[in-house]
N, C-alpha and C. Protein backbone atom coordinates (compact mmCIF):
# COMPACT_ATOMS: atom_id res chain seq x y z
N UNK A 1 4.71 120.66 166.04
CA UNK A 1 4.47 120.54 164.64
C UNK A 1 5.76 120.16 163.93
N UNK A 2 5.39 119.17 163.08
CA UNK A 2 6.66 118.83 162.35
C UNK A 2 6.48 118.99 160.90
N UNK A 3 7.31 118.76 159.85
CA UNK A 3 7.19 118.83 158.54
C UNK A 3 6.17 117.72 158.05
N UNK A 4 6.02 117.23 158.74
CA UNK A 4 5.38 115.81 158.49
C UNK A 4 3.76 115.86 159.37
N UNK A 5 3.56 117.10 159.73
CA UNK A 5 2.14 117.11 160.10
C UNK A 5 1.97 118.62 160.20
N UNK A 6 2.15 119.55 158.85
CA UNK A 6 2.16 120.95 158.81
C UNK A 6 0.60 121.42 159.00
N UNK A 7 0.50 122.70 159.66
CA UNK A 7 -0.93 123.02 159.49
C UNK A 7 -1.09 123.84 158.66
N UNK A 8 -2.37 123.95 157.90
CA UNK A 8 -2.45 123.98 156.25
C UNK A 8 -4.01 124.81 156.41
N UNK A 9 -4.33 126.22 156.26
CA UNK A 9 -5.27 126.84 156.12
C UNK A 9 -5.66 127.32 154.95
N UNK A 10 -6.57 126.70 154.34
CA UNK A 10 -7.73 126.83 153.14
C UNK A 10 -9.08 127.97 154.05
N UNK A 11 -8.90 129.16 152.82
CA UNK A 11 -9.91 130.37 153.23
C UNK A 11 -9.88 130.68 151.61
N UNK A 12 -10.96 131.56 151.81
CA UNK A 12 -11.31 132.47 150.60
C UNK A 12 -13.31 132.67 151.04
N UNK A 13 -14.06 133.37 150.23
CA UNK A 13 -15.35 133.98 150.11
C UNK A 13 -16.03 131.91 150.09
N UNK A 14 -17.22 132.31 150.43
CA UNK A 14 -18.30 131.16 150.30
C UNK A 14 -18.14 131.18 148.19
N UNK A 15 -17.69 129.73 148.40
CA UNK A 15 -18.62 129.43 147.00
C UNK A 15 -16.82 129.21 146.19
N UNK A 16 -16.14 129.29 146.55
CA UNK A 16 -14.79 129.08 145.54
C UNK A 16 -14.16 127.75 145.89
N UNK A 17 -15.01 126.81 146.90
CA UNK A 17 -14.18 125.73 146.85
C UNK A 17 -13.23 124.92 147.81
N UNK A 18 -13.54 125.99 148.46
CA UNK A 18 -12.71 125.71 150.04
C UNK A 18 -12.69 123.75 150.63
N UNK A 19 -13.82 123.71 150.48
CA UNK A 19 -14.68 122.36 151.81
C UNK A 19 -13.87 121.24 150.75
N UNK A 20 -14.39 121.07 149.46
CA UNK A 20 -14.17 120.17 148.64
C UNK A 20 -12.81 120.22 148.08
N UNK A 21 -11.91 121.29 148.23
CA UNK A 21 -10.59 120.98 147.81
C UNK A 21 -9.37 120.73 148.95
N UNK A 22 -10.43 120.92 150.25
CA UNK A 22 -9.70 120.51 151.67
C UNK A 22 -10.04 119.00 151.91
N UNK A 23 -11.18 118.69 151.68
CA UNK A 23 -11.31 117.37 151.65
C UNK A 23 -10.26 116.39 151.56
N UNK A 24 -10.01 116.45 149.56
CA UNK A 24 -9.45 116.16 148.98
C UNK A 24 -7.54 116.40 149.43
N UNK A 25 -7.57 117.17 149.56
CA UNK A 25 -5.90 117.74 150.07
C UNK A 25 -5.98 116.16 151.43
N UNK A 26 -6.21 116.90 152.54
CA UNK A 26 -6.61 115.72 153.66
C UNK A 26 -6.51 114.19 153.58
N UNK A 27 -6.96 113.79 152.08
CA UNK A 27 -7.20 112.25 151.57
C UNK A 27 -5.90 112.49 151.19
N UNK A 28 -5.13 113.43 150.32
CA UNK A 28 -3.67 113.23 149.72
C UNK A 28 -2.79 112.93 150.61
N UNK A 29 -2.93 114.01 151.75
CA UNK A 29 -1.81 114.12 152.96
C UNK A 29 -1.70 112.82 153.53
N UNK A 30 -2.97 111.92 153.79
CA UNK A 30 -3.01 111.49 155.17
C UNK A 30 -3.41 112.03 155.92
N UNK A 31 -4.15 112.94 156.21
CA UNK A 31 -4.72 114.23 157.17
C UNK A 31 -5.96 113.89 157.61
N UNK A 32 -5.92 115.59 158.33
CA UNK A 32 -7.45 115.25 158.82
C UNK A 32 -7.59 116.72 158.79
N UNK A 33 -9.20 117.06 158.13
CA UNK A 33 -9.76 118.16 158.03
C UNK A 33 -10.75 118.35 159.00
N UNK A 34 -10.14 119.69 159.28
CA UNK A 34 -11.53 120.87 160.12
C UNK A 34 -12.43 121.67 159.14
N UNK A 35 -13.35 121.36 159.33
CA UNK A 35 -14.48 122.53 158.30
C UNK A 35 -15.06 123.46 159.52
N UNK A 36 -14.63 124.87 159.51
CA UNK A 36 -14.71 124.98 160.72
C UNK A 36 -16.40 125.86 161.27
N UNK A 37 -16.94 126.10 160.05
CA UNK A 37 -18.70 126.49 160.03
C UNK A 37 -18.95 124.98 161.10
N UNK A 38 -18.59 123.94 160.50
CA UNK A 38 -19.20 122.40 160.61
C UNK A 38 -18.88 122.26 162.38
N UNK A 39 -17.80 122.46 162.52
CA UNK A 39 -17.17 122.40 164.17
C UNK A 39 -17.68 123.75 165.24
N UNK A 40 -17.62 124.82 164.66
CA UNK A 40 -18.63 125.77 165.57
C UNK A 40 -20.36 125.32 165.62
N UNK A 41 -20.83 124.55 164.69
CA UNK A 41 -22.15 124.34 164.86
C UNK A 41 -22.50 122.83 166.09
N UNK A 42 -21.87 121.84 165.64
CA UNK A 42 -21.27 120.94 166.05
C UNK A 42 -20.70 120.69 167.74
N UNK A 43 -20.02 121.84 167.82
CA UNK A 43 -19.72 122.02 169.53
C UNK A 43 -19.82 123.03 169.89
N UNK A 44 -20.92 123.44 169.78
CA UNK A 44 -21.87 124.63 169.99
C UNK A 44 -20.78 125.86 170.31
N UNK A 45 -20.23 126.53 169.22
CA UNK A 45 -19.32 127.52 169.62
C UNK A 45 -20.02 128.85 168.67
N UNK A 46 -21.05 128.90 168.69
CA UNK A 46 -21.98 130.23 167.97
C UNK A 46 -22.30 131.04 169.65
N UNK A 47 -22.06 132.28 169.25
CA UNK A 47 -22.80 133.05 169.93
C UNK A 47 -24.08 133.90 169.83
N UNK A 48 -24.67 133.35 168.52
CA UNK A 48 -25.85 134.05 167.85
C UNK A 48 -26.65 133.78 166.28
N UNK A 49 -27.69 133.59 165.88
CA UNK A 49 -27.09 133.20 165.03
C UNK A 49 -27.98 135.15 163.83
N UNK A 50 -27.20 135.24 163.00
CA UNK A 50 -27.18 136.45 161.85
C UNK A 50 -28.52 136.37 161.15
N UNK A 51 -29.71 136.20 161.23
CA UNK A 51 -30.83 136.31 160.35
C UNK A 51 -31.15 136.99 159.25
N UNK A 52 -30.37 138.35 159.28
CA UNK A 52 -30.11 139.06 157.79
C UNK A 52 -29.14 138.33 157.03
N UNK A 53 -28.09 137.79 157.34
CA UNK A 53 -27.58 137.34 156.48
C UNK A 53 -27.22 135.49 156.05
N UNK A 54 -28.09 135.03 157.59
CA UNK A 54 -28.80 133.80 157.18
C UNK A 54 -27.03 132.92 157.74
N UNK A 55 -26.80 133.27 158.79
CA UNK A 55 -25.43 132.57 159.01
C UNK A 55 -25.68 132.16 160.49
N UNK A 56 -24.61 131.46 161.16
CA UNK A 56 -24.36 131.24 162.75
C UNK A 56 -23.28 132.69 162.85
N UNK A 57 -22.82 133.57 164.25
CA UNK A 57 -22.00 134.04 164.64
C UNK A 57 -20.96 133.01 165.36
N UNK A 58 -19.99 132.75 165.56
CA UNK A 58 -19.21 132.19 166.10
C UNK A 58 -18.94 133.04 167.22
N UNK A 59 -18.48 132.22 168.17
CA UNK A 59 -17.46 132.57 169.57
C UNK A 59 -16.13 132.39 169.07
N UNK A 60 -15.12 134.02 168.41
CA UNK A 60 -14.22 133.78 168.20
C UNK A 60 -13.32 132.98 169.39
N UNK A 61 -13.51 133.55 170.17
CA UNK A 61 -12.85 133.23 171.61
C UNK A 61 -12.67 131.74 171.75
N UNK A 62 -13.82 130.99 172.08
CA UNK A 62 -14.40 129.66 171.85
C UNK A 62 -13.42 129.12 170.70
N UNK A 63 -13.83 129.56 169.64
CA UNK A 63 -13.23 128.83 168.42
C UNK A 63 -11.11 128.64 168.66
N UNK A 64 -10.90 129.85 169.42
CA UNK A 64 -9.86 129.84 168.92
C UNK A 64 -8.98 128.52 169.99
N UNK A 65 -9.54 128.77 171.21
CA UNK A 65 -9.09 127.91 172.32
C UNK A 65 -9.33 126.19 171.92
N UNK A 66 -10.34 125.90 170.99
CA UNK A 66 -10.41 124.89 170.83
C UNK A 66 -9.99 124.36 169.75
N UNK A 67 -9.30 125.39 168.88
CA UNK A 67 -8.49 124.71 167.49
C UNK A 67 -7.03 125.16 168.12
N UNK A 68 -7.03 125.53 169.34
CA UNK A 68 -5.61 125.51 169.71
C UNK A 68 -5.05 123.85 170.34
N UNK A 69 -6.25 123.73 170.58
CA UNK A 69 -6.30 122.36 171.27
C UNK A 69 -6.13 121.13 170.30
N UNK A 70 -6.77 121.46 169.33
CA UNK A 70 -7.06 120.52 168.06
C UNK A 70 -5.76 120.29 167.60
N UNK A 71 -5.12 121.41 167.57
CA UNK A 71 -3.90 121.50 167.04
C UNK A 71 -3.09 120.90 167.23
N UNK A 72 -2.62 121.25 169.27
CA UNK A 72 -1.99 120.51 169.46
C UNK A 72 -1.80 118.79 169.68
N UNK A 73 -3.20 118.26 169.57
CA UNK A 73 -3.36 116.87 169.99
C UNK A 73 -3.15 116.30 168.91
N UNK A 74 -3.02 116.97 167.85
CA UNK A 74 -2.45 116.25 166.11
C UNK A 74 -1.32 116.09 165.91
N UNK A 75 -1.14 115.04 164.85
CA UNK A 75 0.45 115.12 164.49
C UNK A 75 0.26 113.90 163.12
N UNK A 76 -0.58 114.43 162.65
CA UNK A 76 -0.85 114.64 161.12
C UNK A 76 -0.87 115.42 160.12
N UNK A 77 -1.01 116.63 159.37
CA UNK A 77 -1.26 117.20 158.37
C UNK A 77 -2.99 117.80 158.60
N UNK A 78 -2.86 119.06 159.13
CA UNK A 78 -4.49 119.68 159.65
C UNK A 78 -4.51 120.23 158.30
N UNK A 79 -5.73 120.36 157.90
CA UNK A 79 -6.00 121.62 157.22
C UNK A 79 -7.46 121.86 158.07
N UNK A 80 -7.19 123.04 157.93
CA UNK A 80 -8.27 124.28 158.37
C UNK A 80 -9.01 124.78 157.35
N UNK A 81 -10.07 124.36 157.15
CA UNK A 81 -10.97 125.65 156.22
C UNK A 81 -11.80 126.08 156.35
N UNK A 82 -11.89 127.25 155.84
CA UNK A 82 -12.99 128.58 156.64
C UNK A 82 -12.27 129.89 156.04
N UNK A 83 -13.71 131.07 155.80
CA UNK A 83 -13.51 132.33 155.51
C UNK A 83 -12.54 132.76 156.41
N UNK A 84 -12.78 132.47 157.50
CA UNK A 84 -12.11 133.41 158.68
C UNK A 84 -11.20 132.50 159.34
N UNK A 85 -10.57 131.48 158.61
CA UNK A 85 -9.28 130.67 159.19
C UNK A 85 -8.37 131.17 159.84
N UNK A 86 -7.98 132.32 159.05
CA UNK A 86 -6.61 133.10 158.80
C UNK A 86 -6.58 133.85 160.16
N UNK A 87 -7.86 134.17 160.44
CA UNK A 87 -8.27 135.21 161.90
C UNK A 87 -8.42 133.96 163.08
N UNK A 88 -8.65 133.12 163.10
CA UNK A 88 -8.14 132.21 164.19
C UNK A 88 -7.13 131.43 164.53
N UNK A 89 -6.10 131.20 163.86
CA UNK A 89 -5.34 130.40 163.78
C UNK A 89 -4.50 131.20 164.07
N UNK A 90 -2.91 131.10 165.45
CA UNK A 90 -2.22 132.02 165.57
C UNK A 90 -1.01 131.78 164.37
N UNK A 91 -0.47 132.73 164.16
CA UNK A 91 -0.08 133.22 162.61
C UNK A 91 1.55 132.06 162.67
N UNK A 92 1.93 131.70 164.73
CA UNK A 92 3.10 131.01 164.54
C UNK A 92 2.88 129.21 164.32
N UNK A 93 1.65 128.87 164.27
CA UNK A 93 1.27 128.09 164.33
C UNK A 93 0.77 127.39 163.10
N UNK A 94 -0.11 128.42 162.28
CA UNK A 94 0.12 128.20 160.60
C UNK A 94 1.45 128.03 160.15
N UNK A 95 1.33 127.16 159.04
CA UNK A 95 2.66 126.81 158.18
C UNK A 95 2.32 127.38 156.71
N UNK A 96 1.19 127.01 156.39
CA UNK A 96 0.65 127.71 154.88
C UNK A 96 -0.83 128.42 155.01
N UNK A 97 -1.16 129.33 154.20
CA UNK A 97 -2.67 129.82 154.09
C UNK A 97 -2.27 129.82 152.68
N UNK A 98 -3.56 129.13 152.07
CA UNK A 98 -3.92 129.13 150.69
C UNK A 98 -5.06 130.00 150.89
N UNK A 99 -5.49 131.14 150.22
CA UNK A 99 -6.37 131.83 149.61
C UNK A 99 -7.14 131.33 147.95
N UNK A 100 -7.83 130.91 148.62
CA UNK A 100 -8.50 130.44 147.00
C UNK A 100 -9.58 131.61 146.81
N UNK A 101 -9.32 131.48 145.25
CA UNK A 101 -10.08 132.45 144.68
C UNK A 101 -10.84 132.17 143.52
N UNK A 102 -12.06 132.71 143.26
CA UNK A 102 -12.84 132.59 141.59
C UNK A 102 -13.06 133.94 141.37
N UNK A 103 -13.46 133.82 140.02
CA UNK A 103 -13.76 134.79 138.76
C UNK A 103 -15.08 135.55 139.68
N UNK A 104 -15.00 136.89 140.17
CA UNK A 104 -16.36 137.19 141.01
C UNK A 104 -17.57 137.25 139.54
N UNK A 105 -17.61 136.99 138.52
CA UNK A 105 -18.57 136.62 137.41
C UNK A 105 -19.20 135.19 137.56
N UNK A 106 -18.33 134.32 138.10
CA UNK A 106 -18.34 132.82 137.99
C UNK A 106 -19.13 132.32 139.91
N UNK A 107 -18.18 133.24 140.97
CA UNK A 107 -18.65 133.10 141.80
C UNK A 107 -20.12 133.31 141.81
N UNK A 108 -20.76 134.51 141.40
CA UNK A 108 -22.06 135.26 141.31
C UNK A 108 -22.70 133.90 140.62
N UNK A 109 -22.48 132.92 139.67
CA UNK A 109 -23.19 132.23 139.60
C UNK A 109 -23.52 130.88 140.77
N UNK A 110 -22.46 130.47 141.18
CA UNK A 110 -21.97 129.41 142.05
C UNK A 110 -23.26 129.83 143.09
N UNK A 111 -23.14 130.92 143.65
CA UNK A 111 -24.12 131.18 145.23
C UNK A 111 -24.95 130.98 144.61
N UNK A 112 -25.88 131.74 143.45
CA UNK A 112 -26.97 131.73 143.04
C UNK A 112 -27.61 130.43 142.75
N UNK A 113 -26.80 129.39 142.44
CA UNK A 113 -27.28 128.08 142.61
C UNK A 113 -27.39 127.60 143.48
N UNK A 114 -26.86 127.90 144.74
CA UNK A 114 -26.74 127.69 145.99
C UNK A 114 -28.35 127.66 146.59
N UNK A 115 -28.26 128.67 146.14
CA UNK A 115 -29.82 129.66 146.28
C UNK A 115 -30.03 130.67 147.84
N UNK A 116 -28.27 131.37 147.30
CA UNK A 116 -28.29 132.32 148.45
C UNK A 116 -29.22 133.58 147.80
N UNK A 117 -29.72 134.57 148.57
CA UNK A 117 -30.38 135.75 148.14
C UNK A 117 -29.08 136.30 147.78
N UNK A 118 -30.32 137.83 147.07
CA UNK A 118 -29.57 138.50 146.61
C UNK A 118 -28.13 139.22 147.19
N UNK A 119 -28.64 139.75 148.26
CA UNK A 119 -27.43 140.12 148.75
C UNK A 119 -26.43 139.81 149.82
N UNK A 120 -26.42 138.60 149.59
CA UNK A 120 -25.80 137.37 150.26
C UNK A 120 -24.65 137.26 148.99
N UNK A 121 -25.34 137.49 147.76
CA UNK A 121 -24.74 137.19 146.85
C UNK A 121 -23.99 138.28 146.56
N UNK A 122 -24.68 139.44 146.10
CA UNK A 122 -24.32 141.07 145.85
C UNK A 122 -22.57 140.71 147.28
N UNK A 123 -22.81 140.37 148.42
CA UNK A 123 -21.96 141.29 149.59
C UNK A 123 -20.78 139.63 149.48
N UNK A 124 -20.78 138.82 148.70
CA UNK A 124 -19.59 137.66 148.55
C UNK A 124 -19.07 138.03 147.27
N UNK A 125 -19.76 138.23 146.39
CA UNK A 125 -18.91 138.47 145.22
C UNK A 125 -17.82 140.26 145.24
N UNK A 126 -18.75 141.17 146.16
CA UNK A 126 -18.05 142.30 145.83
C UNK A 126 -16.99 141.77 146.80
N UNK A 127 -17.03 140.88 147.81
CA UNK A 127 -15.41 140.28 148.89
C UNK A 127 -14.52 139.99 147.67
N UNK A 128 -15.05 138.78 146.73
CA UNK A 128 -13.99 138.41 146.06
C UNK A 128 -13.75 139.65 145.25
N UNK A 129 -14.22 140.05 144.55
CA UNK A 129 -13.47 141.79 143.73
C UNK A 129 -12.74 142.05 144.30
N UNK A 130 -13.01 142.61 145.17
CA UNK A 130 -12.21 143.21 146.04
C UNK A 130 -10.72 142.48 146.81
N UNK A 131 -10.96 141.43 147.02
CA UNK A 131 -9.99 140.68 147.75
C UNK A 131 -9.77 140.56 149.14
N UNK A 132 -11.20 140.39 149.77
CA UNK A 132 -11.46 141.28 150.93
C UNK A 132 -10.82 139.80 151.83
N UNK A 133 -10.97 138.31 151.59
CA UNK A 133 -10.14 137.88 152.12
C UNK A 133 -8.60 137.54 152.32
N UNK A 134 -7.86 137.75 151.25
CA UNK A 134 -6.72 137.95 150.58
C UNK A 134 -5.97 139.10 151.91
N UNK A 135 -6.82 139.99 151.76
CA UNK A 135 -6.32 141.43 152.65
C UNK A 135 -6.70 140.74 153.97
N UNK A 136 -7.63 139.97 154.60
CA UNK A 136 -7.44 139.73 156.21
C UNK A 136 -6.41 138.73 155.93
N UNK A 137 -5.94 137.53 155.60
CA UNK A 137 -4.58 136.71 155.42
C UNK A 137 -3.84 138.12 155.58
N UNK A 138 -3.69 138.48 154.88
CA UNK A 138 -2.30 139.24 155.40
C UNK A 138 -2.79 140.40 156.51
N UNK A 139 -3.21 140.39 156.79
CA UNK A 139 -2.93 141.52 158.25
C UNK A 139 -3.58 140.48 159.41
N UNK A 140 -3.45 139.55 159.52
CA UNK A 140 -3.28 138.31 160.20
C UNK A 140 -2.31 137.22 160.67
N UNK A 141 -1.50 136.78 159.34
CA UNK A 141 -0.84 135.70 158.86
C UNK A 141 0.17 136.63 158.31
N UNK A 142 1.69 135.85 158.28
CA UNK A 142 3.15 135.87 157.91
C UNK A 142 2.74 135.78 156.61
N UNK A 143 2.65 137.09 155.97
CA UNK A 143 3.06 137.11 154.23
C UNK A 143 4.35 135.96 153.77
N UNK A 144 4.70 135.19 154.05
CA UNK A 144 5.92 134.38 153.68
C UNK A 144 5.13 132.89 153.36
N UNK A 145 3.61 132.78 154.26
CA UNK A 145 3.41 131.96 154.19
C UNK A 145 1.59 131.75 153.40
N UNK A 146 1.63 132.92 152.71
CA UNK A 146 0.17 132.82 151.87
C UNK A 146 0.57 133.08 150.19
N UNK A 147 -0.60 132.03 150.09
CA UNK A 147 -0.34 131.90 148.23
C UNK A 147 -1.97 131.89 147.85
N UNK A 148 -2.24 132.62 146.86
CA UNK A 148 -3.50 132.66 146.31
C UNK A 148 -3.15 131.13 145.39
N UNK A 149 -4.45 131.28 145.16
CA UNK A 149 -4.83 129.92 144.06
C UNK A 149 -5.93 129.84 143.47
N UNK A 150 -5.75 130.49 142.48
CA UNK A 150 -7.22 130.88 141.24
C UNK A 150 -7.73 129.33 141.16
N UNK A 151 -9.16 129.17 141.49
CA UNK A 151 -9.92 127.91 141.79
C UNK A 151 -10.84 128.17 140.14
N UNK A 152 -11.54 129.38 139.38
CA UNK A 152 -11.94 129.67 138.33
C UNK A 152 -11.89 128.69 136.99
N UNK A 153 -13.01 127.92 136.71
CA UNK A 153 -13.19 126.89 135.89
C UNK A 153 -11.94 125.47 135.83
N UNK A 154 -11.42 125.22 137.27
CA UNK A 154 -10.57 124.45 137.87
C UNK A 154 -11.01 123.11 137.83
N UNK A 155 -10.94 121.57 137.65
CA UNK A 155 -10.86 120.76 138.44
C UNK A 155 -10.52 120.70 140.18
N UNK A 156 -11.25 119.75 140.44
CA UNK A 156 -10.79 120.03 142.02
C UNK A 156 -9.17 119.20 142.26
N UNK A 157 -9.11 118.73 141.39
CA UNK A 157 -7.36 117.71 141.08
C UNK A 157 -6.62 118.37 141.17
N UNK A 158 -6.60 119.64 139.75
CA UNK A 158 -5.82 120.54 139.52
C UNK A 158 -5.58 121.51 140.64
N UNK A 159 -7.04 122.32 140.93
CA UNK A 159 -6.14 122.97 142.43
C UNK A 159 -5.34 121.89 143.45
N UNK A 160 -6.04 121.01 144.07
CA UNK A 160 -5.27 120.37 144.63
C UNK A 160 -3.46 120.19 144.29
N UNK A 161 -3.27 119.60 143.43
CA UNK A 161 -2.18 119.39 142.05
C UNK A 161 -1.31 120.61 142.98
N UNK A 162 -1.96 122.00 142.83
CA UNK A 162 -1.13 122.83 142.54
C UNK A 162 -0.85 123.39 144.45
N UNK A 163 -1.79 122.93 144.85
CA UNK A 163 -1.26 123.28 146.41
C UNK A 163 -0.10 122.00 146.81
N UNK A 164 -0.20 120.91 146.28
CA UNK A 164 0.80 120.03 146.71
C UNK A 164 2.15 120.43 146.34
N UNK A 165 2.05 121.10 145.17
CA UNK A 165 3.39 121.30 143.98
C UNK A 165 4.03 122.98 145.63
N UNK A 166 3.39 123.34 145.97
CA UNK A 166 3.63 124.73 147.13
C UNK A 166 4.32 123.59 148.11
N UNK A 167 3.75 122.50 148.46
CA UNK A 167 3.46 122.40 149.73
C UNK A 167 4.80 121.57 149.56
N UNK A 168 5.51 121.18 148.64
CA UNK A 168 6.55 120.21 148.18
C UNK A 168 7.96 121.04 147.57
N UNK A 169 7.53 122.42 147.69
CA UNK A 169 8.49 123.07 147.03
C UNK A 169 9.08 123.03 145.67
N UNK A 170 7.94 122.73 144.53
CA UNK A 170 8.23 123.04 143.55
C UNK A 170 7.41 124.10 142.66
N UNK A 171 6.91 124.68 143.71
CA UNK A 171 6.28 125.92 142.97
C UNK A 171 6.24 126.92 143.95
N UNK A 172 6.35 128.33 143.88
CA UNK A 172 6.73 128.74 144.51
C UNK A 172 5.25 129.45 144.89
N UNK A 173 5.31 129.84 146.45
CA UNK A 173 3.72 130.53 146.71
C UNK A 173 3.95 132.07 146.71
N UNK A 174 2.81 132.45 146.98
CA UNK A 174 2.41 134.12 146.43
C UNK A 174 1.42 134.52 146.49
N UNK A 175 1.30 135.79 146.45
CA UNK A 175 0.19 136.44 146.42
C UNK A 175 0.22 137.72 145.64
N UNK A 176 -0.87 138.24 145.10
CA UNK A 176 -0.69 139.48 144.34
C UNK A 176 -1.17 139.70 142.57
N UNK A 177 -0.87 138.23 142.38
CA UNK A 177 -1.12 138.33 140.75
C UNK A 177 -3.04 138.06 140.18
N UNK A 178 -3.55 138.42 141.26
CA UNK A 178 -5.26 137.88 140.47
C UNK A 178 -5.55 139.34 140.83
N UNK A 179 -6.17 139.88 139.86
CA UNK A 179 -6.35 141.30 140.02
C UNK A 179 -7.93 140.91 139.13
N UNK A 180 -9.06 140.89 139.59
CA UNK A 180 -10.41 140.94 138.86
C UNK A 180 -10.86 142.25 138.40
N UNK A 181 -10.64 143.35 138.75
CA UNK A 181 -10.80 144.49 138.31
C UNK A 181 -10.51 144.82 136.81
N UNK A 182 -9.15 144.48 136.77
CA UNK A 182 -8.63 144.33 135.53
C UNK A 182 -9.43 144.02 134.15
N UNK A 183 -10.99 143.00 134.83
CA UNK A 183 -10.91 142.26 133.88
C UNK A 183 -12.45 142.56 133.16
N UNK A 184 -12.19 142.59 131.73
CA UNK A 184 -13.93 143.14 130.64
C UNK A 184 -14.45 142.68 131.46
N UNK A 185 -14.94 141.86 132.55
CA UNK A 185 -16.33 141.04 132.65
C UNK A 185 -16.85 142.09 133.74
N UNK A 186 -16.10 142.26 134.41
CA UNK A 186 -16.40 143.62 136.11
C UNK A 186 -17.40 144.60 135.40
N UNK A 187 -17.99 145.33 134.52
CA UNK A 187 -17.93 146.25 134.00
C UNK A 187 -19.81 145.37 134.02
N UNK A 188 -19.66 144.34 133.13
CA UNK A 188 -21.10 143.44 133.12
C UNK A 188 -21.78 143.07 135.00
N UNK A 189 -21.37 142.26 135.54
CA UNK A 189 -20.98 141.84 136.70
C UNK A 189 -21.70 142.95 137.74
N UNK A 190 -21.13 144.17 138.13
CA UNK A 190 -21.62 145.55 138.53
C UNK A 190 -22.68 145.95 138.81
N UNK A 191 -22.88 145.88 137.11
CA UNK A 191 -24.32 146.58 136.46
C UNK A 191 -25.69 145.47 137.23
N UNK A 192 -24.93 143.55 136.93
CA UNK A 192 -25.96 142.80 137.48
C UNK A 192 -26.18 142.79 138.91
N UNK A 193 -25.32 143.15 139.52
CA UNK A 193 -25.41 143.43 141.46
C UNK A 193 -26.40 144.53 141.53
């Protein structure tokens, strides 16, 4: 891996933006994106698939041996995206994890258009409250190398914009400052789960 073909992991909850702002990153870089739901279905790396909650299981195992592979046969600019990036990708091998995040008020609408059920919806939005992916990045991944990035009534430019401005060193990355709890809307939000 060189500076010139860093690997670049986009995660956060279903519904904040991940697929479409990796895309886009990918077209900036010169890159090439993994969607990695799309590549476990694709080269059959499910071990089951979840009927309560309407998903594939993956073969972590599977997955991981073959984005080790992916990895190494590149020498472009990867990005990785997926909930569970952060948990496959070995932590010396990542260069950045972006955590994207939305308003869990705003998310709750996003699935619902989706037309996930209820508690498909109810069990993604209380992740983002909570920060339930935020917390696997770091007990995964080198805190040195994860930055949240509030995606919440965003252009997909602007996030982009602002992972390049990280990825170029003029902004500095982080984690810690989106606290949803904090905020009047949780209180509404709750009551509708």
């Amino acid at each position: 891996m060189t500076e010139d073909s860093p690997v670049i992991l986009i995660t956060g909850v279903p519904g904040v933006g991940k697929t479409t702002v990796s895309e886009t990153l990918a077209r900036e870089l010169c890159g090439a994106h993994i969607e990695l739901s799309k590549l476990a279905l694709e080269e059959n790396l499910v071990e089951e698939k979840d009927t309560e909650r309407d998903t594939a299981v993956i073969d972590q195992e599977a997955m991981k041996r073959r984005l080790t592979a992916l990895i190494a046969a590149n020498d472009h600019p990867l990005i990785i995206d997926g909930h569970y990036a952060s948990d496959l990708v070995d932590p010396k091998t990542a260069d950045y994890v972006f955590v994207l995040r939305r308003s869990p008020w705003t998310l709750k609408v996003v699935l619902e258009s989706r037309g996930y059920g209820r508690e498909k919806v109810r069990e993604n939005v209380e992740a983002e409250l909570l920060g339930v992916v935020l917390e696997d990045a770091l007990s995964s991944q080198e805190h040195g190398k994860i930055c949240e990035v509030d995606t919440t009534e965003r252009e997909t430019g602007d996030v982009v914009r602002e992972i390049l401005d990280v990825l170029k060193g003029r902004k500095e990355q982080g984690f810690g400052e989106i606290d949803w709890m904090i905020k009047p809307e949780v209180e509404g939000l709750l009551r509708g789960l």
